[in-house]
Protein backbone atom coordinates (compact mmCIF):
# COMPACT_ATOMS: atom_id res chain seq x y z
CA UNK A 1 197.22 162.00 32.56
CA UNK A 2 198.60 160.70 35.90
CA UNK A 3 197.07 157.81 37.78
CA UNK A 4 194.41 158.76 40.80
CA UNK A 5 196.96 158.21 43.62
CA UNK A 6 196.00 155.63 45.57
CA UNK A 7 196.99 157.35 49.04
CA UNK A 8 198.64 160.75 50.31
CA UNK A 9 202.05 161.30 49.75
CA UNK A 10 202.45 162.52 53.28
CA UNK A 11 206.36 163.77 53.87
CA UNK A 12 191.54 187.94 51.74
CA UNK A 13 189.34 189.05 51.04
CA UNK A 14 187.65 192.19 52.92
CA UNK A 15 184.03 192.13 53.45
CA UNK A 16 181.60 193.20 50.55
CA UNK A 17 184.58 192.51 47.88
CA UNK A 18 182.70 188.68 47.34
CA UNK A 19 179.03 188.95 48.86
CA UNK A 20 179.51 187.58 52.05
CA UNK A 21 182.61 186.21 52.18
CA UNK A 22 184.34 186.25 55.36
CA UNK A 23 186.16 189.23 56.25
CA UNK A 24 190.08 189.47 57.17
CA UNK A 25 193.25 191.04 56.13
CA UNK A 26 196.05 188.40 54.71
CA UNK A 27 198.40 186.76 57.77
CA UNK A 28 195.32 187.50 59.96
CA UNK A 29 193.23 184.88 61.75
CA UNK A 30 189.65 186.31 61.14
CA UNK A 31 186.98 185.42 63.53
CA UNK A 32 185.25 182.19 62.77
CA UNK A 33 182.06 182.94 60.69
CA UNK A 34 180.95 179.50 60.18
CA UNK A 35 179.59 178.14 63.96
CA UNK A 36 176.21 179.60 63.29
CA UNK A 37 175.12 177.45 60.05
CA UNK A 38 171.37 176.63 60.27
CA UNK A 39 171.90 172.94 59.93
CA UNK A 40 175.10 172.48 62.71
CA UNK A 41 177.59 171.02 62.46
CA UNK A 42 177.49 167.34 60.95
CA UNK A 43 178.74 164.77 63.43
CA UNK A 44 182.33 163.32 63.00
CA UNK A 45 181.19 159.61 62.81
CA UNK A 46 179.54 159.51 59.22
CA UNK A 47 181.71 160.59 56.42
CA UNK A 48 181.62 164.16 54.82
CA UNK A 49 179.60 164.68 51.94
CA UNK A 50 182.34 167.73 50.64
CA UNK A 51 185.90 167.19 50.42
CA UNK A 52 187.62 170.36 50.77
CA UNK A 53 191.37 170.52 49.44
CA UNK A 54 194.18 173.25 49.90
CA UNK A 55 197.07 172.88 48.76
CA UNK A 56 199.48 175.75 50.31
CA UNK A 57 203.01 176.18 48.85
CA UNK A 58 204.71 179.19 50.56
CA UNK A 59 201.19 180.83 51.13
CA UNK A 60 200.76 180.97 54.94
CA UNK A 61 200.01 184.55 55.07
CA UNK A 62 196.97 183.91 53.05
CA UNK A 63 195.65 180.43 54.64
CA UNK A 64 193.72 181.98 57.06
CA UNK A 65 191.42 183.46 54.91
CA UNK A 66 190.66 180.60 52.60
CA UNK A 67 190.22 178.24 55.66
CA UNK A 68 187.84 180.79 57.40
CA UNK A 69 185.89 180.72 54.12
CA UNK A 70 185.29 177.37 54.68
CA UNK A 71 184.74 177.65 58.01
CA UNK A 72 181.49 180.11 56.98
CA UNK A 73 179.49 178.06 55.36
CA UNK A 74 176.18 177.90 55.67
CA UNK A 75 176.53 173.89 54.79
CA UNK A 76 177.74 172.21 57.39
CA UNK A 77 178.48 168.72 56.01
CA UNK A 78 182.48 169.05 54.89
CA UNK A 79 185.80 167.99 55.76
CA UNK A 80 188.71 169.84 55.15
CA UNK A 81 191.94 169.06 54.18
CA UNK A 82 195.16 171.34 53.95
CA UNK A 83 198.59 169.97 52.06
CA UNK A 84 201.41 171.61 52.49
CA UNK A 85 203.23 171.51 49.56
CA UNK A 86 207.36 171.33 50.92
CA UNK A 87 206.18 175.00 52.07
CA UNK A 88 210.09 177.20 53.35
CA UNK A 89 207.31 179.55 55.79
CA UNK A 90 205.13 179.09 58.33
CA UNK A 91 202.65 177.18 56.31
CA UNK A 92 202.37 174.19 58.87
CA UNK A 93 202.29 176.26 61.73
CA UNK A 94 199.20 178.42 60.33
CA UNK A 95 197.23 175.19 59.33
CA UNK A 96 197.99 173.09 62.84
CA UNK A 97 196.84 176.84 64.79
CA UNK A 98 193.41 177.09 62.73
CA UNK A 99 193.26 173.31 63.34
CA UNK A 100 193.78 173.78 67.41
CA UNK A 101 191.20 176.91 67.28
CA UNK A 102 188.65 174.69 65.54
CA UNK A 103 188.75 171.22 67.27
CA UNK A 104 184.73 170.65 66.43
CA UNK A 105 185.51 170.72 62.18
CA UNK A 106 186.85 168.20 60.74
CA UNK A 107 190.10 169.66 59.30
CA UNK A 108 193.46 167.93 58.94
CA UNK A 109 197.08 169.13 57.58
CA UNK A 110 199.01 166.47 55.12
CA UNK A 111 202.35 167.54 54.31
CA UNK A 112 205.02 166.36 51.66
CA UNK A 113 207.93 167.66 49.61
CA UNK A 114 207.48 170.11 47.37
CA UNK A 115 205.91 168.64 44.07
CA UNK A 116 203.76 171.10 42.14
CA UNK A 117 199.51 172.11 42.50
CA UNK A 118 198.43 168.83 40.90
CA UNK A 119 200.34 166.62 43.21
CA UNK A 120 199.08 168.49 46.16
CA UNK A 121 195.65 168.53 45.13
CA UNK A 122 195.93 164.25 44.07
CA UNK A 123 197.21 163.92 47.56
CA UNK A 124 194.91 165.70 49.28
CA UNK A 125 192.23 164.28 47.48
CA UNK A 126 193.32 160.76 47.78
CA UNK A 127 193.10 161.40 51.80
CA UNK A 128 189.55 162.29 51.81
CA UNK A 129 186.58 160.45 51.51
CA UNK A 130 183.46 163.01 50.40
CA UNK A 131 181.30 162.15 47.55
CA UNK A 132 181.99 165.61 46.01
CA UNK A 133 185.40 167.63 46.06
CA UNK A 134 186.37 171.38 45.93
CA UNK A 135 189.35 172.25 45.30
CA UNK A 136 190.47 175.86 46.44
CA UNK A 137 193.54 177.30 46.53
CA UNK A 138 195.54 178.71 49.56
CA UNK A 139 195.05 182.27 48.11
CA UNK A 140 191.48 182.71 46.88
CA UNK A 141 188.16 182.18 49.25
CA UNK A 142 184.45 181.03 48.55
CA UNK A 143 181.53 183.25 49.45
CA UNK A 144 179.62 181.05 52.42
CA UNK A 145 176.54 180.16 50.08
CA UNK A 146 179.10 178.25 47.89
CA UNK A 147 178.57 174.63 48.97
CA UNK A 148 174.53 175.82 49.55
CA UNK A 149 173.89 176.20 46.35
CA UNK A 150 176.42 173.87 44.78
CA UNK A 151 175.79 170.73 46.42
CA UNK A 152 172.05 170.94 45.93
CA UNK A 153 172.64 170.72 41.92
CA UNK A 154 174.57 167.25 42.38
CA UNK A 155 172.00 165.88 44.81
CA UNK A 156 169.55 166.05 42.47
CA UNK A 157 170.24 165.65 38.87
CA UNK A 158 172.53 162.67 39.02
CA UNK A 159 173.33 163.52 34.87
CA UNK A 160 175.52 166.73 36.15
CA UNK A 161 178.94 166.01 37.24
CA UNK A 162 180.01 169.43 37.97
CA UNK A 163 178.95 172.39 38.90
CA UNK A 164 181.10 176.20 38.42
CA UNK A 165 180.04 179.36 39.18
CA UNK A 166 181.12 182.72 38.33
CA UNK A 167 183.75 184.48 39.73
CA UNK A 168 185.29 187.71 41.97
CA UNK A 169 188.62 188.80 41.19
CA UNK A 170 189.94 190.95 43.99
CA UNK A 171 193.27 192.01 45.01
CA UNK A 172 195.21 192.84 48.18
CA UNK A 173 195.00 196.42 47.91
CA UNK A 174 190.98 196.99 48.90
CA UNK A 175 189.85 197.60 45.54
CA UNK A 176 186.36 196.90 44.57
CA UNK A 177 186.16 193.37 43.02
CA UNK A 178 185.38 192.84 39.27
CA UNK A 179 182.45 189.89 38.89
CA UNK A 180 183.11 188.18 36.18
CA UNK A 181 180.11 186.18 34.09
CA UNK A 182 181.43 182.94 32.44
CA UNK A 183 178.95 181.19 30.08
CA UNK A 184 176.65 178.14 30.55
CA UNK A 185 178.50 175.09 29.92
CA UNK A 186 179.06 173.61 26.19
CA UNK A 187 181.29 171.04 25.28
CA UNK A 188 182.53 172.45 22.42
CA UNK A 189 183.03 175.79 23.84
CA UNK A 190 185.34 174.26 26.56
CA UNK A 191 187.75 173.06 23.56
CA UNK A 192 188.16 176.80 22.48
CA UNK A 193 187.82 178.58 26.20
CA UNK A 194 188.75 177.78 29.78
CA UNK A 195 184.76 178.45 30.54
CA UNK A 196 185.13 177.17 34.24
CA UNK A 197 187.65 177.84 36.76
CA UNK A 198 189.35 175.30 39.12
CA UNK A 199 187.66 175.60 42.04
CA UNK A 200 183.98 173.37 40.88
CA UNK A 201 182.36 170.99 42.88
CA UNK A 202 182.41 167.99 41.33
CA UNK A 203 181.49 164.44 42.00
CA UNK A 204 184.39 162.07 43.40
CA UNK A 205 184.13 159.53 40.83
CA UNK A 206 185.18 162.28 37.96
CA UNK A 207 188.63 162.35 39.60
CA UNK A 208 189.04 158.69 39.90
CA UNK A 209 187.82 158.15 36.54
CA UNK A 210 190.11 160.94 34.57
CA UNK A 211 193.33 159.73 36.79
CA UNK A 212 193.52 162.79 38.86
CA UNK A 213 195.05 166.37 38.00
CA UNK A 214 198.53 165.67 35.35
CA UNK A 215 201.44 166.22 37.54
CA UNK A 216 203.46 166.87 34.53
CA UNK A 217 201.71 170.24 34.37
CA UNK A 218 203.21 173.36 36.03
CA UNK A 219 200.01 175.83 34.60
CA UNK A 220 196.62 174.84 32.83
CA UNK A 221 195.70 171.49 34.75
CA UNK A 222 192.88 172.71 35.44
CA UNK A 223 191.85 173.73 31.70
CA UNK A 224 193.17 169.98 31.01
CA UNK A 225 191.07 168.04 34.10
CA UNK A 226 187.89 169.77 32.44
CA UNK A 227 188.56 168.47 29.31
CA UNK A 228 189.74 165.11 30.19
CA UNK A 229 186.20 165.01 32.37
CA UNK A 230 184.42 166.06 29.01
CA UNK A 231 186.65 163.31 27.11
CA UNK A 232 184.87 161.30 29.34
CA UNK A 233 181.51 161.73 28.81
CA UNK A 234 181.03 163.94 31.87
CA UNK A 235 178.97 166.99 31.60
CA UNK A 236 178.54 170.33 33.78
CA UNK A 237 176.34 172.45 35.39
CA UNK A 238 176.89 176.64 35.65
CA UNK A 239 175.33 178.67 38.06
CA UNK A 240 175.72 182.47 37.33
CA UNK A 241 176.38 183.37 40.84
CA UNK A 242 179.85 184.73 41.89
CA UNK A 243 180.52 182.58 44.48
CA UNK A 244 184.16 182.08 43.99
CA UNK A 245 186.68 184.84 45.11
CA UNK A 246 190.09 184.36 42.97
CA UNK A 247 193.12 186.97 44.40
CA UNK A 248 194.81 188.43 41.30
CA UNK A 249 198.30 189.02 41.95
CA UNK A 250 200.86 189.93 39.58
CA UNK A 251 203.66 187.34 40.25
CA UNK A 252 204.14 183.61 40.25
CA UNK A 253 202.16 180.72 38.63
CA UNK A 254 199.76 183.71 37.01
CA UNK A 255 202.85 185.18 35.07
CA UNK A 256 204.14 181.57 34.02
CA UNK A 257 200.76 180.87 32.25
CA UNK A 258 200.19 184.23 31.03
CA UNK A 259 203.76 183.72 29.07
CA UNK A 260 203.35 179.98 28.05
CA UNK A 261 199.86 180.12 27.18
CA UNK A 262 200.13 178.90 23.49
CA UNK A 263 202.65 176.10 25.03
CA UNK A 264 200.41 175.09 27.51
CA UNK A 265 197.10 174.82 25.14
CA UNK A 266 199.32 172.60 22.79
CA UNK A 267 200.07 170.52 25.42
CA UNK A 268 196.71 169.86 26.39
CA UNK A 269 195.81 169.32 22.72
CA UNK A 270 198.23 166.83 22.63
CA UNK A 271 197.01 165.14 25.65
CA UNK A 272 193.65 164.46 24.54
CA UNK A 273 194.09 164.40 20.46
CA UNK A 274 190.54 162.84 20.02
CA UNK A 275 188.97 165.90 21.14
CA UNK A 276 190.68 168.46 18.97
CA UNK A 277 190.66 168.63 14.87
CA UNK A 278 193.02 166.98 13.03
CA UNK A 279 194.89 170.51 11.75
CA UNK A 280 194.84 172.00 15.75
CA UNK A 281 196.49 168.21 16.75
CA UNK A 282 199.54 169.40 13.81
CA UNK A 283 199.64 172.77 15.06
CA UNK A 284 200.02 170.70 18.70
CA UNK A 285 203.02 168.64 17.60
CA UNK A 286 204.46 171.51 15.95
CA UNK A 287 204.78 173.85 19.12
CA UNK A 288 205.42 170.84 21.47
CA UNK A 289 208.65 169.40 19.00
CA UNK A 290 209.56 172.86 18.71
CA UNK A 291 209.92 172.42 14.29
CA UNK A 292 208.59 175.21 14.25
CA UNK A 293 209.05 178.51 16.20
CA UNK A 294 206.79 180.87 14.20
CA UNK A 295 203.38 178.52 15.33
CA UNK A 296 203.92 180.35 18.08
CA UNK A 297 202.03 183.35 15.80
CA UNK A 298 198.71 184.04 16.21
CA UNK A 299 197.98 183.93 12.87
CA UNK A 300 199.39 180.27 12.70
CA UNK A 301 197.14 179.48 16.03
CA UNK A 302 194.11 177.21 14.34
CA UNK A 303 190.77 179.03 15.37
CA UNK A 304 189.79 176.71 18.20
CA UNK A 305 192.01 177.48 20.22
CA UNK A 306 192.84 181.39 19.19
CA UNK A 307 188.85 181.22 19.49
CA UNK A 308 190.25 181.04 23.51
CA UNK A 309 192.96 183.60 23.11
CA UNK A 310 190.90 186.26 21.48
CA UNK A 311 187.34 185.87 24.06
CA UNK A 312 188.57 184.97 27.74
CA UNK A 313 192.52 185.70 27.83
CA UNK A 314 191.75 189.14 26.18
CA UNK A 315 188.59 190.06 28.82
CA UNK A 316 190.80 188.67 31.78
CA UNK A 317 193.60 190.77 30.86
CA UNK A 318 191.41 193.59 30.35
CA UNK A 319 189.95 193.46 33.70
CA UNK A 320 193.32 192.79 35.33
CA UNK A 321 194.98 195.71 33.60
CA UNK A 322 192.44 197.93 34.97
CA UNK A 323 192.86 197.08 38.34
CA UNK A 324 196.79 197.16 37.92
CA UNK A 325 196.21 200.74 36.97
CA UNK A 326 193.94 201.57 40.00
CA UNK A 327 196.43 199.96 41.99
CA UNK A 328 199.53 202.17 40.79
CA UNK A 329 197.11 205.14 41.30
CA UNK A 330 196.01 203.93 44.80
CA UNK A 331 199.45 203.58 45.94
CA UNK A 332 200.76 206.82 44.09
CA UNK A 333 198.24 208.64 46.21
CA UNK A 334 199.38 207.37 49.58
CA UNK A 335 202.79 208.44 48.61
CA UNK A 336 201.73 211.93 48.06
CA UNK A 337 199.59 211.83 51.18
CA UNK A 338 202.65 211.22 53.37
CA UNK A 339 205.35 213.16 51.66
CA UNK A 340 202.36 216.04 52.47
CA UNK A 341 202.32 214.32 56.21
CA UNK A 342 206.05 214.99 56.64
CA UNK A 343 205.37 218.42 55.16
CA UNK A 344 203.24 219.57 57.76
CA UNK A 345 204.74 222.32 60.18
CA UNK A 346 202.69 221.92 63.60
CA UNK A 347 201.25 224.97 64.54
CA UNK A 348 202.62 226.69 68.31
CA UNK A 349 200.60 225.94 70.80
């Protein structure tokens, strides 16, 4: 694990798809949902109690939406903070216009050179100062109940570090979104499954304590942060509420860890070797010196962590392969509805 950084290295979600998220098509700046919260908006001179952090790499079509679904909720008391991460678009220019619209909120751009999600997120993170963090993601959104019913939970059970919700996965193409139920939080669960996704409030002191996101990892950090927070005695809360909107796409960081999953797990095995049993830490050093080619196998995977492979990756890629396939069948339809468009012989007058 990397060391907490001790400062920043400067240098869509349409409506019904997450219940009440806000509404606006990707590129978009969708009106501001967020100016009618019932407690206000909390005054600038006392710090935030949320930390919000985006990191954006090459995403400014999609800010909007993620900032605006910040900008709904129906708890006031946050601070935002977007990092562009050595974006080649219009990244900065998106954040510094939704920064100009919204002079009252307390958002702020950092930029540096391009240096992967963790780094982004350790940046950002180091340039806030709210007791609890969110991470989110330039392309995915949080319903506006999300810090609500989050923040609540770490108010008042000071034993609970975390708290994750379920999730929506949606897509660009106005298909229905698939809820997804994760389980209540275990311990040892978490060693076999990625039971929580990346964006979970979380008190600030879990980041400072587990040294921040690894840097060294291009896919799974977030898999590793929760068990580097479990490593260290932290423990979680789940509410089964989908309150987290994640954009499935079919390209990019999504691909890498669908095709370097087994890598990636041994990795984090190897990272945190008191967690895992002693024949999962050989499989571990087998994949990662690369002795052995054929670990690669499922059937030379120890159980906890094909335990993983089998439950979650198999129901993700289930869901995701079904709406691929609505997708193809969306599109193919359009297609025949114009080429019968172009068909059409007006009738005389």
């Amino acid at each position: 694990m990397t060391s907490a950084p001790s400062g920043p290295e400067r240098g869509p979600l349409e409506a019904g798809a997450l219940p009440g998220a806000a509404a606006g098509r990707p590129g978009e700046h969708a009106p501001d949902g967020g100016h009618g919260s019932p407690g206000g908006h909390a005054p600038h001179g006392s710090p935030p109690v949320v930390s919000v952090v985006i990191p954006c790499h090459d995403y400014g079509h999609y800010l909007p939406q993620a900032v605006h679904s910040v900008l709904a909720q129906t708890y006031p008391d946050w601070e935002l903070v977007v990092v562009d991460d050595g974006s080649t678009d219009d990244t900065a220019a998106v954040a510094r216009s939704l920064i100009a619209d919204h002079p009252d909120r307390r958002i702020r751009l950092l930029r540096q050179a391009n240096a992967g999600v963790s780094a982004a997120r350790n940046a950002g993170i180091a340039a806030t100062v709210g007791r609890y963090v969110l991470p989110l993601d330039a392309d995915d959104v949080i319903a506006p109940t999300m810090l609500a019913r989050t923040v609540p939970v770490l108010d008042r059970r000071p034993e609970i570090a975390i708290v994750s919700t379920d999730v929506s996965v949606f897509t660009d193409d106005g298909l229905p979104a698939q809820a997804l139920q994760l389980p209540a939080y275990d311990k040892d669960l978490l060693l076999r499954r990625l039971i929580m996704f990346y964006c979970s409030l979380y008190r600030r002191e879990v980041w400072r304590t587990v040294g921040g996101y690894a840097e060294d990892m291009r896919t799974g950090e977030d898999w590793d942060f929760w068990i580097a927070c479990a490593e260290h005695g932290f423990t979680a809360h789940h509410l089964h509420e989908a309150l987290f909107g994640a954009r499935n796409k079919d390209d990019g960081l999504h691909v890498e860890a669908a095709e370097n999953d087994l890598a990636v797990r041994a990795r984090i095995v190897a990272g945190h070797p008191g967690m895992f049993k002693p024949v999962t830490r050989a499989w571990a050093r087998a994949v990662l010196a690369r002795d052995e080619q054929e670990c690669l196998a499922d059937d030379r995977v120890p159980d906890d962590i094909l335990t993983r492979a089998a439950d979650m990756d198999q129901f993700l890629r289930v869901v995701m392969s079904l709406q691929r396939t609505a997708r193809l069948q969306h599109r193919h339809i359009q297609r025949l509805e114009r080429a019968l468009a172009e068909r059409e012989i007006p009738l005389p007058a």
